[in-house]
PDB file of N, CA and C in Angstrom:
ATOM      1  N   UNK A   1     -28.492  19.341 -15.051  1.00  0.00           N
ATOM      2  CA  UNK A   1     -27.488  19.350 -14.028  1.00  0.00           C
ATOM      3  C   UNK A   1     -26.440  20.398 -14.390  1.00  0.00           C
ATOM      4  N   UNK A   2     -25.572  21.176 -13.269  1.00  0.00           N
ATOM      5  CA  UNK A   2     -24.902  22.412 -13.574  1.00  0.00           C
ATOM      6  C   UNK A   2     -23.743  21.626 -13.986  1.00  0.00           C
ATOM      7  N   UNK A   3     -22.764  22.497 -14.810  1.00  0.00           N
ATOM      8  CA  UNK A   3     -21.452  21.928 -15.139  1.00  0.00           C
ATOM      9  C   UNK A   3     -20.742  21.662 -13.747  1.00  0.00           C
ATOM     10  N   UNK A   4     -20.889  22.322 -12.763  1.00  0.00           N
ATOM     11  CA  UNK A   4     -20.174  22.264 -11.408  1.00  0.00           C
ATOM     12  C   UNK A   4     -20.433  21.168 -10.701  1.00  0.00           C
ATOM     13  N   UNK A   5     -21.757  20.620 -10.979  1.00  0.00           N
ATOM     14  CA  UNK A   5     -22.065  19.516 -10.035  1.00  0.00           C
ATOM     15  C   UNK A   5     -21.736  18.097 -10.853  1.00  0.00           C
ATOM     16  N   UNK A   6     -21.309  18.277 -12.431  1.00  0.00           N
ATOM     17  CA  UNK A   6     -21.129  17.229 -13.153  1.00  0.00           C
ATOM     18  C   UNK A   6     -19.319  17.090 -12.573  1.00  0.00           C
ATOM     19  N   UNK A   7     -18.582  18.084 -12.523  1.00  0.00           N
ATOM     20  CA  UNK A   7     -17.618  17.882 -12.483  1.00  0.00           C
ATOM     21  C   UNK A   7     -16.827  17.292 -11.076  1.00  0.00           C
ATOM     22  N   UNK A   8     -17.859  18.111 -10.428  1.00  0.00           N
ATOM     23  CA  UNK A   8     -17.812  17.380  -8.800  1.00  0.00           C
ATOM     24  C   UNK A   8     -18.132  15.814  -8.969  1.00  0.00           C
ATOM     25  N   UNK A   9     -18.993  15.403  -9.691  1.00  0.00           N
ATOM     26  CA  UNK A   9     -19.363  13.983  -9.653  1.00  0.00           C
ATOM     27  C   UNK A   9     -18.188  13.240 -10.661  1.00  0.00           C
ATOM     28  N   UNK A  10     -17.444  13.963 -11.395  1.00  0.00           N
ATOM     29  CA  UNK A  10     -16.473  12.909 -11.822  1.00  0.00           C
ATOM     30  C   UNK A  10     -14.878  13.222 -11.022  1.00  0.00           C
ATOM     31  N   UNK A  11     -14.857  14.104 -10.193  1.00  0.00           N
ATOM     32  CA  UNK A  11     -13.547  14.136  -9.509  1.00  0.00           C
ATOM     33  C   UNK A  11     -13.646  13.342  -8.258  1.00  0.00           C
ATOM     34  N   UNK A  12     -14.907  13.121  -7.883  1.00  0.00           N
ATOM     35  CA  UNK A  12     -15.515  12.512  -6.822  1.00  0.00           C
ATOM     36  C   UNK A  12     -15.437  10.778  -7.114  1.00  0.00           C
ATOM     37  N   UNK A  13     -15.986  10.556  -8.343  1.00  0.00           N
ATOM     38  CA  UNK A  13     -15.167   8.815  -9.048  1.00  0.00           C
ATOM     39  C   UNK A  13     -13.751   8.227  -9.019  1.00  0.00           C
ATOM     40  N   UNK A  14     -12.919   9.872  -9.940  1.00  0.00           N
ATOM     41  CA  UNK A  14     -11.387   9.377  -9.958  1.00  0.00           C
ATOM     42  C   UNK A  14     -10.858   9.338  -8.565  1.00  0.00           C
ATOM     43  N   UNK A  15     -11.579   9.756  -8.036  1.00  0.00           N
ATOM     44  CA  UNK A  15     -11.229   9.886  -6.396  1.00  0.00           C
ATOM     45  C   UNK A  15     -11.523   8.220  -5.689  1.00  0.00           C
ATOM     46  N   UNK A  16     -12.785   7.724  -5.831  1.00  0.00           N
ATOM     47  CA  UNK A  16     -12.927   6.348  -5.677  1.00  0.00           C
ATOM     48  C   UNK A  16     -12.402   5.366  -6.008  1.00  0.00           C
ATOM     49  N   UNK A  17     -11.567   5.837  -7.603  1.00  0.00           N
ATOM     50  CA  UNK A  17     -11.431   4.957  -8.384  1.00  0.00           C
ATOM     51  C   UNK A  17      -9.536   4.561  -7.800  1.00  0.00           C
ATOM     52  N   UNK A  18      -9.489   5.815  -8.055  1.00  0.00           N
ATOM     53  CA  UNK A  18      -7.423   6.277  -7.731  1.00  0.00           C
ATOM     54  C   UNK A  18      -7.506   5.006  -5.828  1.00  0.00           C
ATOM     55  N   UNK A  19      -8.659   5.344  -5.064  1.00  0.00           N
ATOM     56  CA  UNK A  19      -8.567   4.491  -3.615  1.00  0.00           C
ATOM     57  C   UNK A  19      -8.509   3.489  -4.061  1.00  0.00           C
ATOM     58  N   UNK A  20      -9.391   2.789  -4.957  1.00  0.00           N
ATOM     59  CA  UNK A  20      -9.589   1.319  -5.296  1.00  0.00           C
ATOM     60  C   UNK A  20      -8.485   0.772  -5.800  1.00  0.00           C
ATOM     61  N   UNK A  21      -7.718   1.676  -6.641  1.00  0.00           N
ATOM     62  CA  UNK A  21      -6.631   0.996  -7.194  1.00  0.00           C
ATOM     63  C   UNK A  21      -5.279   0.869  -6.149  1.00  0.00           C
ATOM     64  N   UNK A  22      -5.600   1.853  -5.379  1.00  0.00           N
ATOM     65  CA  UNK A  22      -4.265   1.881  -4.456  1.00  0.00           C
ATOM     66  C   UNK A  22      -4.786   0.944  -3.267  1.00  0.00           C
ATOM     67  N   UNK A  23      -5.772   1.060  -3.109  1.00  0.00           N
ATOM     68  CA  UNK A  23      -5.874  -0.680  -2.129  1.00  0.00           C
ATOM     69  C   UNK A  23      -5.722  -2.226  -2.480  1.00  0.00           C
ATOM     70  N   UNK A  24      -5.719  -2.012  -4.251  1.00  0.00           N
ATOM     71  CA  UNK A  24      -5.653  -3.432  -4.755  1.00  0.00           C
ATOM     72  C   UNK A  24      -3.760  -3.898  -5.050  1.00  0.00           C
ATOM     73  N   UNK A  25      -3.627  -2.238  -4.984  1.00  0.00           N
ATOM     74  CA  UNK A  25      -1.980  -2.320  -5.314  1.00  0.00           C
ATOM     75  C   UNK A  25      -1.019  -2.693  -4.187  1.00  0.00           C
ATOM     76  N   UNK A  26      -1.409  -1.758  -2.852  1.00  0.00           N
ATOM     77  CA  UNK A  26      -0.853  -1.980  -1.856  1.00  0.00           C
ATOM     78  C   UNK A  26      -1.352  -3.386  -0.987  1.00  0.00           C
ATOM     79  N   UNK A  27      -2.398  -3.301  -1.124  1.00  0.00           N
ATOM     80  CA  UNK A  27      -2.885  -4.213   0.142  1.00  0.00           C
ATOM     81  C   UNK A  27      -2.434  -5.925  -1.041  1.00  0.00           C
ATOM     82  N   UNK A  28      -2.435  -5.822  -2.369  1.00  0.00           N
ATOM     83  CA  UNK A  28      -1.577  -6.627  -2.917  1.00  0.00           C
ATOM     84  C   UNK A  28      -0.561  -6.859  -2.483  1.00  0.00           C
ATOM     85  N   UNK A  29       0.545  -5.947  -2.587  1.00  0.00           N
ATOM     86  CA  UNK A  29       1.623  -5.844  -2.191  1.00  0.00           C
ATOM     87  C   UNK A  29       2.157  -6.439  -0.444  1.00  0.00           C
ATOM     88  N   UNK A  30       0.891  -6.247   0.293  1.00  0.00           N
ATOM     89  CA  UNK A  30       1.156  -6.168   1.770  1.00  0.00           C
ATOM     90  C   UNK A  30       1.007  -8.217   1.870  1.00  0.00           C
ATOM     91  N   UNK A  31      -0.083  -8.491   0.794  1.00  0.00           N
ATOM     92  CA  UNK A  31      -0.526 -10.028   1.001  1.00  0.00           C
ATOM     93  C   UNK A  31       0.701 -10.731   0.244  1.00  0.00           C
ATOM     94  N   UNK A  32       1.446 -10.543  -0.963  1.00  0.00           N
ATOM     95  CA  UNK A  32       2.801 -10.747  -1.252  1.00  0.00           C
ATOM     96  C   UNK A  32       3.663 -10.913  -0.868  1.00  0.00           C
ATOM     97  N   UNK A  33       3.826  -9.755   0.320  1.00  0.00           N
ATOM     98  CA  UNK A  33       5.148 -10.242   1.000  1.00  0.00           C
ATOM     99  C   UNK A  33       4.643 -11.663   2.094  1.00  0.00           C
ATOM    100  N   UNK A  34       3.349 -11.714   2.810  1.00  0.00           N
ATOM    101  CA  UNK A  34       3.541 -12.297   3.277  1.00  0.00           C
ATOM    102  C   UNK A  34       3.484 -14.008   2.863  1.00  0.00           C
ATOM    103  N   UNK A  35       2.996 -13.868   2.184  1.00  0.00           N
ATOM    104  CA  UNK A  35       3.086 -15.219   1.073  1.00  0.00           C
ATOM    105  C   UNK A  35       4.611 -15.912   0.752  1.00  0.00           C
ATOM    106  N   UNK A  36       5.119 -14.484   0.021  1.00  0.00           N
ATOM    107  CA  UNK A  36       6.283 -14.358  -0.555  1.00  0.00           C
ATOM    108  C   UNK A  36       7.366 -14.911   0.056  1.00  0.00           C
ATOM    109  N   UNK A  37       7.543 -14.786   1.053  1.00  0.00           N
ATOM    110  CA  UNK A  37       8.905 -14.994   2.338  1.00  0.00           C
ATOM    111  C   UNK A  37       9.013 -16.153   2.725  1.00  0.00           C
ATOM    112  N   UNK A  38       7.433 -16.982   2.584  1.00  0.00           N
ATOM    113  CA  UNK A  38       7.686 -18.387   3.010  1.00  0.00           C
ATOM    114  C   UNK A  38       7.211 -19.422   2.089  1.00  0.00           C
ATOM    115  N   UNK A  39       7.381 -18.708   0.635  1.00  0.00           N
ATOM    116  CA  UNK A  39       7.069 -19.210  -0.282  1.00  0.00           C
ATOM    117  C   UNK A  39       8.512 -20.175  -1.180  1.00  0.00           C
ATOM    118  N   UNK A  40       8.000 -21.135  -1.697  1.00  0.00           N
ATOM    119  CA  UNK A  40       9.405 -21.570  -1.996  1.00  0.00           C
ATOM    120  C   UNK A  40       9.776 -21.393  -3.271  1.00  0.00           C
ATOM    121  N   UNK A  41       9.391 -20.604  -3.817  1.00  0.00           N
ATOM    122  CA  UNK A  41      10.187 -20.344  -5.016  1.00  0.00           C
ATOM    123  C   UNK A  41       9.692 -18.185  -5.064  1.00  0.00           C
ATOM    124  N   UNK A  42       9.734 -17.370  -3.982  1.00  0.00           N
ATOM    125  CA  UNK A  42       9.745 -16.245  -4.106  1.00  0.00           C
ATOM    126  C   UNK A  42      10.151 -15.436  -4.947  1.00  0.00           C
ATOM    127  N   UNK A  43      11.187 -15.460  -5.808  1.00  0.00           N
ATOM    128  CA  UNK A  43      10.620 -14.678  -7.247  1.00  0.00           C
ATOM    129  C   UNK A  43      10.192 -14.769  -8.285  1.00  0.00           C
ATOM    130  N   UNK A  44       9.218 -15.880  -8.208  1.00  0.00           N
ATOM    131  CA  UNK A  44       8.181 -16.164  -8.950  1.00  0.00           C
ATOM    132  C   UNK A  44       6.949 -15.724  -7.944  1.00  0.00           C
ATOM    133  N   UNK A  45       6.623 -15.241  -7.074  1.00  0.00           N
ATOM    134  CA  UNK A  45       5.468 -15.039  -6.429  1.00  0.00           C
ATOM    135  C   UNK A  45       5.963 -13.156  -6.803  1.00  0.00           C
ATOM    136  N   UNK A  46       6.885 -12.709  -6.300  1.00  0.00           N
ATOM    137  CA  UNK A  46       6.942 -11.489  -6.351  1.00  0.00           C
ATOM    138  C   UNK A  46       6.904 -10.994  -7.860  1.00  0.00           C
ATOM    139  N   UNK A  47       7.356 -11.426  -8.471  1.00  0.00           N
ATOM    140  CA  UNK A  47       7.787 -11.268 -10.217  1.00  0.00           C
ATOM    141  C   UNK A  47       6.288 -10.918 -10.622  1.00  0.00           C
ATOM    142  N   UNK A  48       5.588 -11.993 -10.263  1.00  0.00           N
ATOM    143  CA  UNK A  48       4.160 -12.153 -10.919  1.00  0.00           C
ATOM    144  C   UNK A  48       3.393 -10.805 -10.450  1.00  0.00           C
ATOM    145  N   UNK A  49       3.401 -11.223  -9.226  1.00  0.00           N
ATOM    146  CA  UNK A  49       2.367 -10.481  -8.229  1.00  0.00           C
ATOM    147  C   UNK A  49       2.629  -8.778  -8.978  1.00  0.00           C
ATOM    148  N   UNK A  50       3.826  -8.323  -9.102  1.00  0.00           N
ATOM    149  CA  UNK A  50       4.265  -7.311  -9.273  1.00  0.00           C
ATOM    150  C   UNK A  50       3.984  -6.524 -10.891  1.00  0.00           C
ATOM    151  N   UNK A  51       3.623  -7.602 -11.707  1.00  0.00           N
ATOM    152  CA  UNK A  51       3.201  -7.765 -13.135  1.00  0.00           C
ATOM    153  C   UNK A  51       1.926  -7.457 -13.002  1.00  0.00           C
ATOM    154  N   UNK A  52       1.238  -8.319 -12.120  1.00  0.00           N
ATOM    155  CA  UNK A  52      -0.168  -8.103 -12.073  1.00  0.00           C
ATOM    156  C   UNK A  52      -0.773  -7.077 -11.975  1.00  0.00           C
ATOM    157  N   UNK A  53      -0.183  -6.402 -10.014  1.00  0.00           N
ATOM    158  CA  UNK A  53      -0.371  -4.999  -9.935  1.00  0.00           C
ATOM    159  C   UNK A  53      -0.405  -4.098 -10.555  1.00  0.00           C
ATOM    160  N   UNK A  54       0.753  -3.916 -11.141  1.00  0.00           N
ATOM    161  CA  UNK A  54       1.166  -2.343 -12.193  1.00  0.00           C
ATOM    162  C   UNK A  54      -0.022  -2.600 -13.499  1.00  0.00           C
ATOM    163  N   UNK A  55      -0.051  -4.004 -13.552  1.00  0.00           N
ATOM    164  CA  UNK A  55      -0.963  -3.942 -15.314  1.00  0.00           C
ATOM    165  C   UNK A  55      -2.360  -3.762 -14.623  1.00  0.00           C
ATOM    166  N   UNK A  56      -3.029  -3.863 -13.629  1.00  0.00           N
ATOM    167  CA  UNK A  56      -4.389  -3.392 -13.163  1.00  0.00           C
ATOM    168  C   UNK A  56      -3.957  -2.117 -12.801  1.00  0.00           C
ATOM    169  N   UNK A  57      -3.134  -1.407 -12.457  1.00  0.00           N
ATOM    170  CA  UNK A  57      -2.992  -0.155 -11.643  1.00  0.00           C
ATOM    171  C   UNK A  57      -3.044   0.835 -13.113  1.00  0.00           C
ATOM    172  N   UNK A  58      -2.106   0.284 -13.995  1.00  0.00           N
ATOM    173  CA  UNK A  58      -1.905   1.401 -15.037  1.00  0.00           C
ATOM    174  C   UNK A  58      -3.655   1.422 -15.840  1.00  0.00           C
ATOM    175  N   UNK A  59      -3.935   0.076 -16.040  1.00  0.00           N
ATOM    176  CA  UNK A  59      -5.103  -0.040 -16.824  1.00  0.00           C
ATOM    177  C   UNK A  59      -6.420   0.877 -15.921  1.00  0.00           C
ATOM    178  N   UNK A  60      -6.401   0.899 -14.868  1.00  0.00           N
ATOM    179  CA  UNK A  60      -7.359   1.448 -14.441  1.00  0.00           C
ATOM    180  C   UNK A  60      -6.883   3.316 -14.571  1.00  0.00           C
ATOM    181  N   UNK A  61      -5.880   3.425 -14.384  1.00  0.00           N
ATOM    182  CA  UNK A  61      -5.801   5.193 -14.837  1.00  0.00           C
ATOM    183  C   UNK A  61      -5.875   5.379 -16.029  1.00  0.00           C
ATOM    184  N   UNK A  62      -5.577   4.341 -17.254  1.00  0.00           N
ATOM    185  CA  UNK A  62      -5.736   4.862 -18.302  1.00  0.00           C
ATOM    186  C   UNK A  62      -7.553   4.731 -18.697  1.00  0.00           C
ATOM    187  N   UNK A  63      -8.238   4.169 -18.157  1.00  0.00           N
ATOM    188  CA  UNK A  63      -9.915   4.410 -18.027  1.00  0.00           C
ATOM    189  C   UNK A  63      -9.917   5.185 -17.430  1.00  0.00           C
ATOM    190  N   UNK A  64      -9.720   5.752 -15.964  1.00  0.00           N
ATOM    191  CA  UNK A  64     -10.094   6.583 -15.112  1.00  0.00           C
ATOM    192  C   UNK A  64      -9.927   7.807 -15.730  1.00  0.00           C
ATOM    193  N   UNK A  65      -8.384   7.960 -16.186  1.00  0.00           N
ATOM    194  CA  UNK A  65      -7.741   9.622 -16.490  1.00  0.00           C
ATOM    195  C   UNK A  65      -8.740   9.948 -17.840  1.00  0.00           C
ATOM    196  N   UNK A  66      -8.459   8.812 -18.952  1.00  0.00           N
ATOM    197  CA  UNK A  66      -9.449   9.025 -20.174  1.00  0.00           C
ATOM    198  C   UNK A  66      -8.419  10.345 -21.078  1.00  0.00           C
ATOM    199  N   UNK A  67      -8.632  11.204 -21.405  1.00  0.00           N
ATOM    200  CA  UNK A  67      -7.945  12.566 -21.648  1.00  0.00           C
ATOM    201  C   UNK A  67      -7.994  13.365 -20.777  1.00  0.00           C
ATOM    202  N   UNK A  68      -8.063  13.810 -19.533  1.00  0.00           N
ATOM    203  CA  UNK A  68      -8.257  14.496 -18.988  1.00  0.00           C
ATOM    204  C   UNK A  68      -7.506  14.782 -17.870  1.00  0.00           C
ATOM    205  N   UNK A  69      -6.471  15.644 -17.740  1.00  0.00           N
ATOM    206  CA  UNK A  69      -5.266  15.139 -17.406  1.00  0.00           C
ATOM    207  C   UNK A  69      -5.829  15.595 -15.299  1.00  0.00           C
ATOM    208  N   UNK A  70      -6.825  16.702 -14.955  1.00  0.00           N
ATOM    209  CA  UNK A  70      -7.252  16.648 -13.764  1.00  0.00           C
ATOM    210  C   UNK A  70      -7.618  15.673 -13.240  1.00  0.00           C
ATOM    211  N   UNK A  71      -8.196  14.270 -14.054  1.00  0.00           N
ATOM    212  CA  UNK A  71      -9.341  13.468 -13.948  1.00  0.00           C
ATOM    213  C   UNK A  71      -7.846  12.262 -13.055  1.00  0.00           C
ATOM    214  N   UNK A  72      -6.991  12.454 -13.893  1.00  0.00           N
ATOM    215  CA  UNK A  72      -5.723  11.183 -13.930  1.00  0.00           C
ATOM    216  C   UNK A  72      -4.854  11.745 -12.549  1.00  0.00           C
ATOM    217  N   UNK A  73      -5.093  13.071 -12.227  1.00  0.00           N
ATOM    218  CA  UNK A  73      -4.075  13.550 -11.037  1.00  0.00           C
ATOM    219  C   UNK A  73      -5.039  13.323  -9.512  1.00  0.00           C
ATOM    220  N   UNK A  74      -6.807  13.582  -9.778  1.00  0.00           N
ATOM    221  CA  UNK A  74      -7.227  13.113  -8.851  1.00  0.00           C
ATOM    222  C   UNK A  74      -7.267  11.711  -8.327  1.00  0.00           C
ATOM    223  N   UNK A  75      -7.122  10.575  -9.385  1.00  0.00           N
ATOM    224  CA  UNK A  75      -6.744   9.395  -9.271  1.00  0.00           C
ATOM    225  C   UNK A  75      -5.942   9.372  -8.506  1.00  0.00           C
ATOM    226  N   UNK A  76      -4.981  10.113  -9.192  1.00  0.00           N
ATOM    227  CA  UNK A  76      -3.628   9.679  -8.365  1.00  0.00           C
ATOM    228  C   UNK A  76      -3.471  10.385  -6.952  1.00  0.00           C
ATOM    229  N   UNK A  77      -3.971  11.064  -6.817  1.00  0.00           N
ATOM    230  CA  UNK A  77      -4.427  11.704  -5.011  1.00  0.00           C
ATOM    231  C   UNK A  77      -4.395  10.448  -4.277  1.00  0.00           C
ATOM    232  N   UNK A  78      -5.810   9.824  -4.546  1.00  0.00           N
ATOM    233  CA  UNK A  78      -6.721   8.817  -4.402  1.00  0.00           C
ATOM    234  C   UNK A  78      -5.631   7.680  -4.338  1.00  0.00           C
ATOM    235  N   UNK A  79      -4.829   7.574  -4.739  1.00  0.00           N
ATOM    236  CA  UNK A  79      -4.227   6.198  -5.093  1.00  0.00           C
ATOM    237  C   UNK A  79      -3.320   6.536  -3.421  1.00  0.00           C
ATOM    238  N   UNK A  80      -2.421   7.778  -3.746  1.00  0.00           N
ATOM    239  CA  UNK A  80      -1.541   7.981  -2.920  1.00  0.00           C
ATOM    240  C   UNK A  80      -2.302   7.899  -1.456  1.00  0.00           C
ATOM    241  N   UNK A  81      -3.396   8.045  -1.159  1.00  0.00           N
ATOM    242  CA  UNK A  81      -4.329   8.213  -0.006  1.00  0.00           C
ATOM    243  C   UNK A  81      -4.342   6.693   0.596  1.00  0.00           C
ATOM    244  N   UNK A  82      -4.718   5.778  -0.179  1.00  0.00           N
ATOM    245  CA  UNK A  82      -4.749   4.452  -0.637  1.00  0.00           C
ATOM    246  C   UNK A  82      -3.469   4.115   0.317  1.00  0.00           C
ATOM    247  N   UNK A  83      -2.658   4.230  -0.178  1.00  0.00           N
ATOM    248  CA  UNK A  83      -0.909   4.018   0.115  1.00  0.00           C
ATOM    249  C   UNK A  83      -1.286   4.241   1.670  1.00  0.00           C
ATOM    250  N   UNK A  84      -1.283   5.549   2.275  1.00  0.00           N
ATOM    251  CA  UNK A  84      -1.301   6.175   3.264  1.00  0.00           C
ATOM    252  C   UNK A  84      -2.244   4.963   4.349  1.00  0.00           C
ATOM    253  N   UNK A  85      -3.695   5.121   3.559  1.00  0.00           N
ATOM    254  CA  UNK A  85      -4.458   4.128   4.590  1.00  0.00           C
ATOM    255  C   UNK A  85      -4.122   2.628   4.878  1.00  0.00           C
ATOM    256  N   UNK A  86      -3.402   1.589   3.849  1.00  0.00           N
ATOM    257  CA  UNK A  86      -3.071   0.198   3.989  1.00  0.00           C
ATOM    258  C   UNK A  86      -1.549   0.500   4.616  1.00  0.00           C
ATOM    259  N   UNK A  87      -0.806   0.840   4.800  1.00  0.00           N
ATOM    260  CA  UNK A  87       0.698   1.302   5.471  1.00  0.00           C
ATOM    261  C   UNK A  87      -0.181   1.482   6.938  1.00  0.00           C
ATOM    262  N   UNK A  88      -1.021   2.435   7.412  1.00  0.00           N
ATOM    263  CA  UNK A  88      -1.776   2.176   8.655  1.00  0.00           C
ATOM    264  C   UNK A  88      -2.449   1.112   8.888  1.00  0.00           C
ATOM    265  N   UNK A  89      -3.079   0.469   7.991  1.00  0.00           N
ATOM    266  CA  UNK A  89      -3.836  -0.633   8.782  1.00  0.00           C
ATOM    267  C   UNK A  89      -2.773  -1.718   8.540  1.00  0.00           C
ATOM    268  N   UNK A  90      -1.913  -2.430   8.299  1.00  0.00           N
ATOM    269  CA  UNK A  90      -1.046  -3.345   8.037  1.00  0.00           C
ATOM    270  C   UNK A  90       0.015  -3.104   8.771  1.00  0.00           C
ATOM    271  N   UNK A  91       0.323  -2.593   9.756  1.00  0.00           N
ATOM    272  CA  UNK A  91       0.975  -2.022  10.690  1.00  0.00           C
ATOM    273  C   UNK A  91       1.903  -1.119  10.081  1.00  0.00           C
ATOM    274  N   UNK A  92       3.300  -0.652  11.162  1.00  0.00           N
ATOM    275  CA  UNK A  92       4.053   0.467  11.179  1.00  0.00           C
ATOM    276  C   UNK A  92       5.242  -0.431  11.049  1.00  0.00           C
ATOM    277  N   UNK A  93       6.062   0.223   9.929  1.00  0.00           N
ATOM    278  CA  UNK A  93       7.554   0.084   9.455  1.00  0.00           C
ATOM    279  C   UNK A  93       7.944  -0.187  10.413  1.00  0.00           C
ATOM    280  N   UNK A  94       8.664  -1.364  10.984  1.00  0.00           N
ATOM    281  CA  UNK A  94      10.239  -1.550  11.722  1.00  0.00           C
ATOM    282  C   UNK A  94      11.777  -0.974  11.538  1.00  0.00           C
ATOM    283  N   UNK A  95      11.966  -0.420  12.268  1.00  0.00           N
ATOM    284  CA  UNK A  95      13.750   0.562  11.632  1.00  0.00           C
ATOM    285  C   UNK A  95      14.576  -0.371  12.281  1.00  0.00           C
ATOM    286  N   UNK A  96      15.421  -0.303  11.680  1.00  0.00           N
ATOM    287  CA  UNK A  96      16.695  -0.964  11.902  1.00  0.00           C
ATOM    288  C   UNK A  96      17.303  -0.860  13.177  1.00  0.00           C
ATOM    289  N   UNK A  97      17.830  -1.502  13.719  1.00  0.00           N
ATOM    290  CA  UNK A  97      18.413  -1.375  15.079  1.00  0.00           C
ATOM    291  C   UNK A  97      20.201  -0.974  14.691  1.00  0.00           C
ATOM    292  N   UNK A  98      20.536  -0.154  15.502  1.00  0.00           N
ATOM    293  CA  UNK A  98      22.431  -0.318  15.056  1.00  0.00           C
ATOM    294  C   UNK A  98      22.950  -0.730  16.430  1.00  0.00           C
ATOM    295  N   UNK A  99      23.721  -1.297  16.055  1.00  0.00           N
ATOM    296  CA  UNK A  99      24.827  -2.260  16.783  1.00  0.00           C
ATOM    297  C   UNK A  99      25.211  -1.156  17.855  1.00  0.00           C
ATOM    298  N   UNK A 100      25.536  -1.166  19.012  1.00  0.00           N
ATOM    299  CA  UNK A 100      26.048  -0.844  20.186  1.00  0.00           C
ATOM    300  C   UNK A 100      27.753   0.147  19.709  1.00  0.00           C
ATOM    301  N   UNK A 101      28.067  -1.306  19.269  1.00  0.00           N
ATOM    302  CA  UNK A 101      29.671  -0.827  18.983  1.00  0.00           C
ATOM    303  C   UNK A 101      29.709  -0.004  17.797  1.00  0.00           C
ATOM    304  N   UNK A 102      29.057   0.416  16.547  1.00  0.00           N
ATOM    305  CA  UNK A 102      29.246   0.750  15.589  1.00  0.00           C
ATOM    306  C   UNK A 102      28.415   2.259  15.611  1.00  0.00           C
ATOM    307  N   UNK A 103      29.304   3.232  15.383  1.00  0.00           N
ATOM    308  CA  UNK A 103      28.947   4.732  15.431  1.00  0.00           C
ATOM    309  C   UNK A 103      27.978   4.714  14.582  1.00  0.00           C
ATOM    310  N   UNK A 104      26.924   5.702  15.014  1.00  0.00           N
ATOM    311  CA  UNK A 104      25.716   5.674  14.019  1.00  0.00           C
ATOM    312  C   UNK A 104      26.059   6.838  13.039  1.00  0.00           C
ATOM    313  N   UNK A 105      26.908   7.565  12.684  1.00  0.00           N
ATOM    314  CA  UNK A 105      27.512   8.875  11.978  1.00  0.00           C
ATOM    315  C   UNK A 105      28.443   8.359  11.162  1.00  0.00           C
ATOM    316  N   UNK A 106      28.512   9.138  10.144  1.00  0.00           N
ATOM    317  CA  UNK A 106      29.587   8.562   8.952  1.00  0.00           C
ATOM    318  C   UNK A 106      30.966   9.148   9.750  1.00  0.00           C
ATOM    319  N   UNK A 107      32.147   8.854   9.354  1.00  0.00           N
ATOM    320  CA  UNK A 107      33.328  10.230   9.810  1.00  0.00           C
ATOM    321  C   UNK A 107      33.713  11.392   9.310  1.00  0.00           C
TER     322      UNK A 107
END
């Protein structure tokens, strides 16, 4: 196999790998809150949940990246992509509404 097609096949993993982690992180994150809010003791659901995430998120780049510091940035593409796709499927941010009476501009 050429060096080109080996390397394609491992930027093509951290690439799978960086999605997997950013769907377990976010779409974590997305099942948290909703748990979280009507949960009765919520920072113990968030505290945890939030422990959990980062220690699977970091543990999987430090396998994924390995030494290789391209290997750890395509991850992180992958992760950020991740982000991008569960923010779309979990719907769209709500903005704040401002009050009628209250200038929306500083002075």
């Amino acid at each position: 196999m050429s060096e080109t097609i080996q390397l394609a096949l491992a930027f093509s993993g951290a690439l799978l790998a960086g999605l997997l982690l950013g769907a377990i992180f976010f779409g974590g994150l997305w099942w948290t809150v909703q748990k979280g809010v009507s949960a009765w003791q919520p920072v113990l659901w968030f505290s945890l949940s939030l422990l959990l995430r980062v220690s699977i998120a970091l543990t999987g780049f430090y396998f994924v990246g390995g030494s290789d510091w391209k290997r750890l940035l395509v991850c992180l593409g992958g992760f950020i992509i991740a982000r991008l796709i569960v923010t779309r499927l979990t719907g769209k941010a709500v903005s704040p509404k401002t009050n009628i009476g209250e200038a929306s501009h500083a002075p």
